[in-house]
C-alpha atoms as a PDB file:
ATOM      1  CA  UNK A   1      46.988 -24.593 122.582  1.00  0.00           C
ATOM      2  CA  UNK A   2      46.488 -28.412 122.461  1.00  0.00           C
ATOM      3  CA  UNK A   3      48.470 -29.123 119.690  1.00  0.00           C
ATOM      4  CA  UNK A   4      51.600 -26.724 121.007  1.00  0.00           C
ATOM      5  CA  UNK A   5      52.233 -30.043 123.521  1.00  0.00           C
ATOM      6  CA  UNK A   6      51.882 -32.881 120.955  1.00  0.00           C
ATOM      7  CA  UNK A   7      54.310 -35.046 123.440  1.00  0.00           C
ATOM      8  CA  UNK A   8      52.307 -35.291 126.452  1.00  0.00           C
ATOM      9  CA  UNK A   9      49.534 -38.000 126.386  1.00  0.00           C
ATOM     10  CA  UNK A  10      46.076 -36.967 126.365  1.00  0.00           C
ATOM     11  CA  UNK A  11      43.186 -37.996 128.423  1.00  0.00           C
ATOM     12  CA  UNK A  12      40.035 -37.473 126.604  1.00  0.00           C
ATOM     13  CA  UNK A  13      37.313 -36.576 128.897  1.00  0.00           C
ATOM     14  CA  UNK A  14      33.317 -35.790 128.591  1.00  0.00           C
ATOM     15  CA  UNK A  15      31.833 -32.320 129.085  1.00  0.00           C
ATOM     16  CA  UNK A  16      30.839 -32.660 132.824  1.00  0.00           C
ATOM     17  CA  UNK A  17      34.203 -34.385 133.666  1.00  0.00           C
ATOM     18  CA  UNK A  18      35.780 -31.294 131.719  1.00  0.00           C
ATOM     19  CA  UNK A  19      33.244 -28.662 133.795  1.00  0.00           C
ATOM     20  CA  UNK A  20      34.795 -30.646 137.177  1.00  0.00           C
ATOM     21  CA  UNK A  21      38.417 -30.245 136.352  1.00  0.00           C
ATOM     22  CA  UNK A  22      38.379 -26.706 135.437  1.00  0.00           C
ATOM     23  CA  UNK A  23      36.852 -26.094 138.965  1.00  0.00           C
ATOM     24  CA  UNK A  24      39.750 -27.760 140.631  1.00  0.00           C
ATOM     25  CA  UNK A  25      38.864 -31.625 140.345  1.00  0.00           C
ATOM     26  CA  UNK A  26      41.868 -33.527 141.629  1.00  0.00           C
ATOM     27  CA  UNK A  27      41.976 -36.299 138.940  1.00  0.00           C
ATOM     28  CA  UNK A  28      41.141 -39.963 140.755  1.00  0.00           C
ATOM     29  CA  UNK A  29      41.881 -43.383 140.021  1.00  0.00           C
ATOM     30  CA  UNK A  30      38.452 -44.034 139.138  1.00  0.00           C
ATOM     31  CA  UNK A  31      38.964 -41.405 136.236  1.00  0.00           C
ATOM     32  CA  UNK A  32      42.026 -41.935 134.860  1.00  0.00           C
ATOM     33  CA  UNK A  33      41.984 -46.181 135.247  1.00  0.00           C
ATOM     34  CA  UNK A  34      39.340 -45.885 132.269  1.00  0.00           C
ATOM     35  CA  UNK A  35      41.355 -43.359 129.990  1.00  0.00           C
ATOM     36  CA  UNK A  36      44.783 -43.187 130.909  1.00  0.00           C
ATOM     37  CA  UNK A  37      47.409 -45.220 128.735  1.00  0.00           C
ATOM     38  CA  UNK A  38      49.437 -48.043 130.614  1.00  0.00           C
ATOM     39  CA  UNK A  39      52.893 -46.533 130.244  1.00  0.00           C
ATOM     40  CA  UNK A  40      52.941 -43.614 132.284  1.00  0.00           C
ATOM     41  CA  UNK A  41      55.248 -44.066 135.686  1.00  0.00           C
ATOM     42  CA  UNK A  42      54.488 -41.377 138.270  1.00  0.00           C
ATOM     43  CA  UNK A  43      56.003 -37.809 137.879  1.00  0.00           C
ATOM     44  CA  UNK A  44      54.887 -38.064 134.339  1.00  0.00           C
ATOM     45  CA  UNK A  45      52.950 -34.983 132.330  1.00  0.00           C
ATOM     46  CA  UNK A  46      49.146 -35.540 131.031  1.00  0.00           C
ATOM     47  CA  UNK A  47      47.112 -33.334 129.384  1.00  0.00           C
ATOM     48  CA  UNK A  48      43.313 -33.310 129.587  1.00  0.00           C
ATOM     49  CA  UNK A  49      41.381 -32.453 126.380  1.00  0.00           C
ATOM     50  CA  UNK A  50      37.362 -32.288 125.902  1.00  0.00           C
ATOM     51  CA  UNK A  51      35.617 -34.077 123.014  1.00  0.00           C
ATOM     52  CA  UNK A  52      36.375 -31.411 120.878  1.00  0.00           C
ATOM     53  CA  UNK A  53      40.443 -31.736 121.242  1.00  0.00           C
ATOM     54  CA  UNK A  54      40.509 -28.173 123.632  1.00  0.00           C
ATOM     55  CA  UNK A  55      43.040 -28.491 126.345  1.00  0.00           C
ATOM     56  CA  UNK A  56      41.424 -28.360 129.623  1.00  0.00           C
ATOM     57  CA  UNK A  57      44.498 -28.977 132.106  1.00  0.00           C
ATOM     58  CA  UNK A  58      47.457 -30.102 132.453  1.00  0.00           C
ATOM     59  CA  UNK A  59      48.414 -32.743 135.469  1.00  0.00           C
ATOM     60  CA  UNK A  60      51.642 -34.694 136.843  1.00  0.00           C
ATOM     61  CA  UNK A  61      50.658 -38.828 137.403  1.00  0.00           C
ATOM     62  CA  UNK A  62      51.006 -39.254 141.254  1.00  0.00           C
ATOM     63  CA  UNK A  63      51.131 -42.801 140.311  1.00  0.00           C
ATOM     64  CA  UNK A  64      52.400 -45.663 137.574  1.00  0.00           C
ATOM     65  CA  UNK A  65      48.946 -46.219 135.740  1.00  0.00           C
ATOM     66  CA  UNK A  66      49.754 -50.031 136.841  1.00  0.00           C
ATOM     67  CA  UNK A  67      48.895 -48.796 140.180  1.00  0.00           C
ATOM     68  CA  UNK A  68      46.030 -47.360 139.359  1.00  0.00           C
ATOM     69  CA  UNK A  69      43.500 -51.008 139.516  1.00  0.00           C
ATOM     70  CA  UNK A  70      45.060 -51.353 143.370  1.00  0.00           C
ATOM     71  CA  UNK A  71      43.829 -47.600 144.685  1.00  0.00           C
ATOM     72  CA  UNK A  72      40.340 -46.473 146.028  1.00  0.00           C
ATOM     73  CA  UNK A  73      38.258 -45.115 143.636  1.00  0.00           C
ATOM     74  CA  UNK A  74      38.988 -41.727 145.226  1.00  0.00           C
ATOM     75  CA  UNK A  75      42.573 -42.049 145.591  1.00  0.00           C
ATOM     76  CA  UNK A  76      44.072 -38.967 144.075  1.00  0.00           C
ATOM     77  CA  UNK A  77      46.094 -39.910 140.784  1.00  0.00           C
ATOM     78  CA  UNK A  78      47.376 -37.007 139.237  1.00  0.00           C
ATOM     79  CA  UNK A  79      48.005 -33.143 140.579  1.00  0.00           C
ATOM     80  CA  UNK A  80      46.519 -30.584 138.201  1.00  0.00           C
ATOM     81  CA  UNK A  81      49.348 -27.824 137.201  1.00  0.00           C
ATOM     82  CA  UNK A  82      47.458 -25.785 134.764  1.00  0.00           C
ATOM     83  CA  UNK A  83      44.217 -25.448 134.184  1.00  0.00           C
ATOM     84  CA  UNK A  84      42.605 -23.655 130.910  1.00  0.00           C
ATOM     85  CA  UNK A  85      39.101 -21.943 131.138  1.00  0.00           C
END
């Protein structure tokens, strides 16, 4: 499944980030500051992947990732769309 979206940028996260996503995690600022790249503008598609390369979700940025050093910790960054069990 991961590799059928090979143009959408991937967050790589650990296994209890992963576990928090798939039940319903909004990604935050505080997440994605450390892993997301510096080019996305809001509106634009991530995907989330575990260690092992599995897609966990998929998420529209809510924010540029320049914004993201300016928000709360909390601040919500991205929306989840999809998410893959």
């Amino acid at each position: 499944m991961e590799d059928s979206l090979p143009d959408i940028p991937a967050v790589t996260v650990d296994n209890p980030t992963a576990l928090r996503l798939r039940d319903g995690f909004q990604p935050d600022a505080e997440l994605l500051r450390q892993n997301v790249h510096s080019f996305l503008a809001a509106g634009d598609m991530i995907k989330f992947t575990d260690s092992d390369g599995r897609l966990i979700a998929l998420a529209e940025m809510q924010m540029a990732a320049d914004e993201l050093d300016r928000m709360k910790g909390n601040a919500q960054a991205a929306r989840l769309l999809r998410v893959f069990k």
